[in-house]
Protein backbone atom coordinates (compact mmCIF):
# COMPACT_ATOMS: atom_id res chain seq x y z
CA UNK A 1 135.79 -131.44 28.04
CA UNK A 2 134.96 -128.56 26.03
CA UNK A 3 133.18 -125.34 25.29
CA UNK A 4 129.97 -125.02 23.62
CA UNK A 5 131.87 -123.09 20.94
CA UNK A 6 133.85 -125.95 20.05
CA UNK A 7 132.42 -128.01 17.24
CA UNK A 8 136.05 -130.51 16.84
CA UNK A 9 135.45 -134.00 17.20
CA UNK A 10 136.51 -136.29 20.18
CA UNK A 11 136.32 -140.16 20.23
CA UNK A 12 133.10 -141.09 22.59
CA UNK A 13 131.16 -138.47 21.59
CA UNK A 14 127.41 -139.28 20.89
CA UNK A 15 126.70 -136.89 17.57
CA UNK A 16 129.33 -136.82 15.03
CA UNK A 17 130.92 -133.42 14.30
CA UNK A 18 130.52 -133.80 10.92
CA UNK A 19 126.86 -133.78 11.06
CA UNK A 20 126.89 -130.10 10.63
CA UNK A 21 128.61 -127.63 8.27
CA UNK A 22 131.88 -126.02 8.34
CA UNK A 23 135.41 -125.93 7.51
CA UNK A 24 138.08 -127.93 8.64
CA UNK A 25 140.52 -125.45 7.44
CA UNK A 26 140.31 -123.08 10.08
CA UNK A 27 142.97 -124.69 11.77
CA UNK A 28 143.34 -126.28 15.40
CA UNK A 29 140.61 -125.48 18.33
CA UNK A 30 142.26 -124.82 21.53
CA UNK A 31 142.76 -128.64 23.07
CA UNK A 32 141.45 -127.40 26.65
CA UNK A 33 137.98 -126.67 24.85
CA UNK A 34 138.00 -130.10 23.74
CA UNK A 35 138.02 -131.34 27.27
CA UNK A 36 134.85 -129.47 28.09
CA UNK A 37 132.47 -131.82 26.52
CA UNK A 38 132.54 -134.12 29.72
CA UNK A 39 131.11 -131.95 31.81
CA UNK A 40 128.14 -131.08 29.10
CA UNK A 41 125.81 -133.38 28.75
CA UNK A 42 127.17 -136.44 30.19
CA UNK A 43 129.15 -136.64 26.49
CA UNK A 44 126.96 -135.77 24.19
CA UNK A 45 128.25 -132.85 21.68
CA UNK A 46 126.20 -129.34 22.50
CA UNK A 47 125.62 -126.34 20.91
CA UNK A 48 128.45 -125.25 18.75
CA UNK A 49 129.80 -122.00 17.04
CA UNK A 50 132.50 -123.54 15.19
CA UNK A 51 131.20 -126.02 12.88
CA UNK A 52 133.00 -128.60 10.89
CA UNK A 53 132.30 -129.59 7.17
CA UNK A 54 132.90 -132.12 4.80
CA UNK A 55 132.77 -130.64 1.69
CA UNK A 56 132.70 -126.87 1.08
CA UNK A 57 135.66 -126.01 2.75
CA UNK A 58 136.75 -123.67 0.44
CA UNK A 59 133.54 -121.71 0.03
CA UNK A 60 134.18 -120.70 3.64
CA UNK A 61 136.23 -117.89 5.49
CA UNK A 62 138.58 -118.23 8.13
CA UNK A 63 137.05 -117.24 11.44
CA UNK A 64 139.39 -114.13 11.41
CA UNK A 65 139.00 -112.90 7.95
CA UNK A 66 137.35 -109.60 8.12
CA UNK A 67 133.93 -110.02 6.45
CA UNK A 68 133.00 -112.87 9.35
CA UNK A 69 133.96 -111.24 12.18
CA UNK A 70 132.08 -108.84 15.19
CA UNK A 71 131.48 -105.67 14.07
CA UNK A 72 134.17 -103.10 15.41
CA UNK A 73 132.81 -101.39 18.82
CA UNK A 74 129.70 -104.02 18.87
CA UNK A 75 129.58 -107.22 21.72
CA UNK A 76 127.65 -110.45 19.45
CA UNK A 77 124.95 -112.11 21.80
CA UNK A 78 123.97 -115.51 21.08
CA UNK A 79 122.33 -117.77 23.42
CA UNK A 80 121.50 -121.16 22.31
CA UNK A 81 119.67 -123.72 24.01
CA UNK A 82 119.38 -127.25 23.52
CA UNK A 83 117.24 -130.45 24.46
CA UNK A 84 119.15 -133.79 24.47
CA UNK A 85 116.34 -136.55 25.34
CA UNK A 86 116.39 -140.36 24.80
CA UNK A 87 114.77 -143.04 25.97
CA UNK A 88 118.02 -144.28 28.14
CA UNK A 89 118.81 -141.42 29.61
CA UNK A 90 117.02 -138.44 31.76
CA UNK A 91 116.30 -135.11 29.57
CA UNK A 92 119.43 -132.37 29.69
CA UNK A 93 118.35 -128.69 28.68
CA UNK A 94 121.39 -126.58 28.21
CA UNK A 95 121.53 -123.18 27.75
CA UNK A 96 124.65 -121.71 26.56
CA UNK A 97 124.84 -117.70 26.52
CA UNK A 98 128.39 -116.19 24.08
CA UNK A 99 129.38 -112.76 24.04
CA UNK A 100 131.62 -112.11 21.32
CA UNK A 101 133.69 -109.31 20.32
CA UNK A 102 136.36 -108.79 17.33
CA UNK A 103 139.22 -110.07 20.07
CA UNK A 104 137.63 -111.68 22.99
CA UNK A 105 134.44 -113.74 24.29
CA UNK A 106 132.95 -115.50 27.16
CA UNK A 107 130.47 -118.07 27.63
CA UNK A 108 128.66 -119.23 30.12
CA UNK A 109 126.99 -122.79 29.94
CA UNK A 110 123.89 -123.85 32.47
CA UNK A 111 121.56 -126.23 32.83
CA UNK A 112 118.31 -124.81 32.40
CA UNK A 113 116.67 -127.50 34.69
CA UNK A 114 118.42 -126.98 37.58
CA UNK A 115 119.83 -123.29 37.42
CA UNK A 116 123.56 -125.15 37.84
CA UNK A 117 127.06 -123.57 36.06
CA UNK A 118 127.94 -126.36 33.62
CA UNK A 119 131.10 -124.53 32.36
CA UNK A 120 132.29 -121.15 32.09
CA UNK A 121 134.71 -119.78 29.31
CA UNK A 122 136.45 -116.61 28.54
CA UNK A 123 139.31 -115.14 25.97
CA UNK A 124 141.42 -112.38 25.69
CA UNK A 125 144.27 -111.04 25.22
CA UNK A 126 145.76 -114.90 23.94
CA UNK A 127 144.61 -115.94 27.70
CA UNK A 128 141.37 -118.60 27.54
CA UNK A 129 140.33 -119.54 30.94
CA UNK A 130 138.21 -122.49 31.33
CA UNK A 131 136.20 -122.64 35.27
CA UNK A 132 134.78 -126.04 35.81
CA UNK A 133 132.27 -126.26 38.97
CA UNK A 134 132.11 -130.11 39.56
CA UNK A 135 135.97 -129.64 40.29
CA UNK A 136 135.81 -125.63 41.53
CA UNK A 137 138.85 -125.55 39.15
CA UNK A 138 139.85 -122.87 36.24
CA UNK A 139 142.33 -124.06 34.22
CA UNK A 140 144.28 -121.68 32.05
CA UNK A 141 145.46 -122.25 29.10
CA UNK A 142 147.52 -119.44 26.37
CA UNK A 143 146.60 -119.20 22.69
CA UNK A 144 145.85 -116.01 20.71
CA UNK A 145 143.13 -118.07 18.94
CA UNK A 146 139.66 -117.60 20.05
CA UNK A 147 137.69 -120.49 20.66
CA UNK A 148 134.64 -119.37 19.56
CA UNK A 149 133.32 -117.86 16.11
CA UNK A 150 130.67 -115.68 15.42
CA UNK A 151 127.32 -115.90 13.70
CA UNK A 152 128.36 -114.43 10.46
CA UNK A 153 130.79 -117.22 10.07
CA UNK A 154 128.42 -120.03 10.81
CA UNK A 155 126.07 -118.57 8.24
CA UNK A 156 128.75 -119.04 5.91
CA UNK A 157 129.24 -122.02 6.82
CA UNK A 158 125.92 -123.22 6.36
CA UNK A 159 125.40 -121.40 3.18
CA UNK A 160 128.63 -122.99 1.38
CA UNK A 161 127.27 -126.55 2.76
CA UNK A 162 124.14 -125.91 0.91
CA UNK A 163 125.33 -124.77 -2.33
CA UNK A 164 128.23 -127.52 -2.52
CA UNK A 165 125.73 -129.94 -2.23
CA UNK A 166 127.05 -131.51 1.13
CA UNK A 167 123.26 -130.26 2.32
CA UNK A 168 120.44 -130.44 0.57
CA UNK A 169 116.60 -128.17 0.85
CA UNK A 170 114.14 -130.21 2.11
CA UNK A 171 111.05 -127.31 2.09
CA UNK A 172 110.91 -123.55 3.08
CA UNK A 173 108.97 -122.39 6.24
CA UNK A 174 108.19 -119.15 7.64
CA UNK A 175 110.40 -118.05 10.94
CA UNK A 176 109.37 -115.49 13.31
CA UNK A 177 107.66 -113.90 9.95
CA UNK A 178 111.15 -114.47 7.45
CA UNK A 179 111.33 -117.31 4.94
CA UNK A 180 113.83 -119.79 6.17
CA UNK A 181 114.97 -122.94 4.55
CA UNK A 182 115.13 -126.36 6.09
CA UNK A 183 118.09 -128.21 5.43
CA UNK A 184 119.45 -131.80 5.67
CA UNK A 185 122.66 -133.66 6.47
CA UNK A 186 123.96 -136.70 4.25
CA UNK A 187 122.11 -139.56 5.78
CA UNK A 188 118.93 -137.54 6.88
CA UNK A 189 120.49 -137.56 10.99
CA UNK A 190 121.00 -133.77 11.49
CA UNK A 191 117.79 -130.74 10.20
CA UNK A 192 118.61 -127.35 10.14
CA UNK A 193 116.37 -124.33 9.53
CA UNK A 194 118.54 -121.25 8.30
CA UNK A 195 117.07 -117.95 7.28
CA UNK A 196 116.69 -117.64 3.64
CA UNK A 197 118.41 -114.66 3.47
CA UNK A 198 121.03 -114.69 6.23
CA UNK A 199 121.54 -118.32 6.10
CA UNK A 200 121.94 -117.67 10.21
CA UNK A 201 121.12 -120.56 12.21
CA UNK A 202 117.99 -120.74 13.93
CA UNK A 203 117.47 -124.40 14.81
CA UNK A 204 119.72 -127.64 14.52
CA UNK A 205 117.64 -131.26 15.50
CA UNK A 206 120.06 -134.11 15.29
CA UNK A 207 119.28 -137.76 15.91
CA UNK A 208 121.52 -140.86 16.68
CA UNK A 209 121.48 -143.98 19.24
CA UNK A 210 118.37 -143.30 19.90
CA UNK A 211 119.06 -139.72 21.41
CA UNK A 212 117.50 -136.68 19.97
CA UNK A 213 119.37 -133.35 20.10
CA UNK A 214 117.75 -130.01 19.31
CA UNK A 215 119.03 -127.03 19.24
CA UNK A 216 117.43 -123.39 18.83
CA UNK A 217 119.71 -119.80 18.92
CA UNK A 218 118.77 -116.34 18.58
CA UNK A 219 122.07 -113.36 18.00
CA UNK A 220 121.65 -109.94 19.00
CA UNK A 221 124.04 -107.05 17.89
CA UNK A 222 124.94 -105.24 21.22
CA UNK A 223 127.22 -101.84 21.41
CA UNK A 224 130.39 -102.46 23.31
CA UNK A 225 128.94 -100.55 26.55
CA UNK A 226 126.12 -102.04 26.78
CA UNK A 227 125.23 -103.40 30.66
CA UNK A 228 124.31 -106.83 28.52
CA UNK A 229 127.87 -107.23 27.03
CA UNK A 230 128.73 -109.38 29.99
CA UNK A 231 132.93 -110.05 29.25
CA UNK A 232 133.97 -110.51 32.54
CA UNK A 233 134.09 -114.16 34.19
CA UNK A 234 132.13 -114.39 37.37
CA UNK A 235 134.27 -114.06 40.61
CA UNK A 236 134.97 -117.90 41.70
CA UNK A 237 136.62 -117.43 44.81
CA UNK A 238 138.47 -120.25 46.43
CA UNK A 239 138.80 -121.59 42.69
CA UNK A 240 142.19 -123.73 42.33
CA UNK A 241 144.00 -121.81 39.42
CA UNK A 242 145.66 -124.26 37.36
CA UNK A 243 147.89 -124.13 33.69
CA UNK A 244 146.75 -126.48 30.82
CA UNK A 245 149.23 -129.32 30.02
């Protein structure tokens, strides 16, 4: 199972990893966030900060160096949803909130259909604690790596994809009034509309088996005390508290 932040690739999984861009350089995801995929989407890969790319890898920051990360004194808000819908299996809409500061983050997965918690995650101070409902478990697990990455870092990751050629433009359209560019992956499977500017990522449609994944995410700057820069994991009481293996 793992996060929605976590874009590394598991066997089983029904959209490839490297369907959307990013390094592979930025060195290992936490291996509890890459258990959380089983409990998201019945397997299918969801929305993702940390991409992984083929090709541009060294057109792209780390997720720690400086000019990619949060702001100092400001809490990142991105919520993403996404639509996974075949005809095989019923429709899953997940929505997947991430707060994100320079040295810790939480995220809180649900399913939009039913209200349910799909997964919560947080991170700080090298703790990442993982709360699964279908097993009322939080596992812990210590790493001073956060599992997540922030906007600015996707953008570059989608920028470098573009201009190394492991994307290519398809058209431009007009976004919520900006000029964004639509962008394809090798072998046509994954869109994505980026703002022509920015490069952030506004939308991410990806289609294999027979299963079509979309994906659409807004990112707000918030200050650090804002009542919206939610940090703190809900209270799970009765929760079995558990270390990673």
């Amino acid at each position: 199972m793992r996060s929605m932040g976590d874009r590394t690739a598991t066997a089983g999984e029904a959209f490839a990893s490297s369907e959307g861009p990013g390094p592979p350089r930025a060195g290992p995801v936490v291996g509890l966030m890459r258990r959380i995929i089983a409990i998201v989407c019945a397997g299918i890969a969801v929305a993702a900060s940390i991409p992984v790319l083929g090709g541009a890898s060294d057109r792209v920051p780390l997720p720690t160096d400086a000019a990619v990360r949060v702001p100092a004194g400001m809490v990142e808000h991105t919520v993403t949803v996404q639509d996974v819908t075949g005809p095989h299996a019923a429709r899953r809409r997940v929505r997947a909130e991430l707060w994100l500061t320079r040295d810790r983050g939480r995220e809180l997965v649900t399913d939009e259909l039913t209200g349910e918690v799909v997964a919560e995650t947080t991170a700080a101070s090298g703790e990442i604690r993982v709360y699964e409902p279908e097993l009322d478990r939080i596992t812990v697990e210590h790493r001073r790596q956060l599992p997540f990455a922030s906007a600015a870092y996707e953008a570059a990751a989608q920028r470098a994809a573009l201009e190394s050629g492991h994307t290519r433009k398809l058209r431009e359209q007009i976004v919520g009034g900006r000029r964004a560019l639509v962008t394809e992956s090798p072998g046509g499977r994954t869109t994505t509309v980026v703002d022509a500017e920015t490069y952030q990522l506004l939308e991410r449609r990806t289609t294999l088996a027979g299963a079509v994944q979309t994906e659409h995410r807004t990112t707000e700057l918030l200050p650090a005390g804002s009542p919206r820069a939610k940090l703190e994991m809900r209270p799970h009481p009765g929760a079995k508290v558990v270390q990673a293996s």
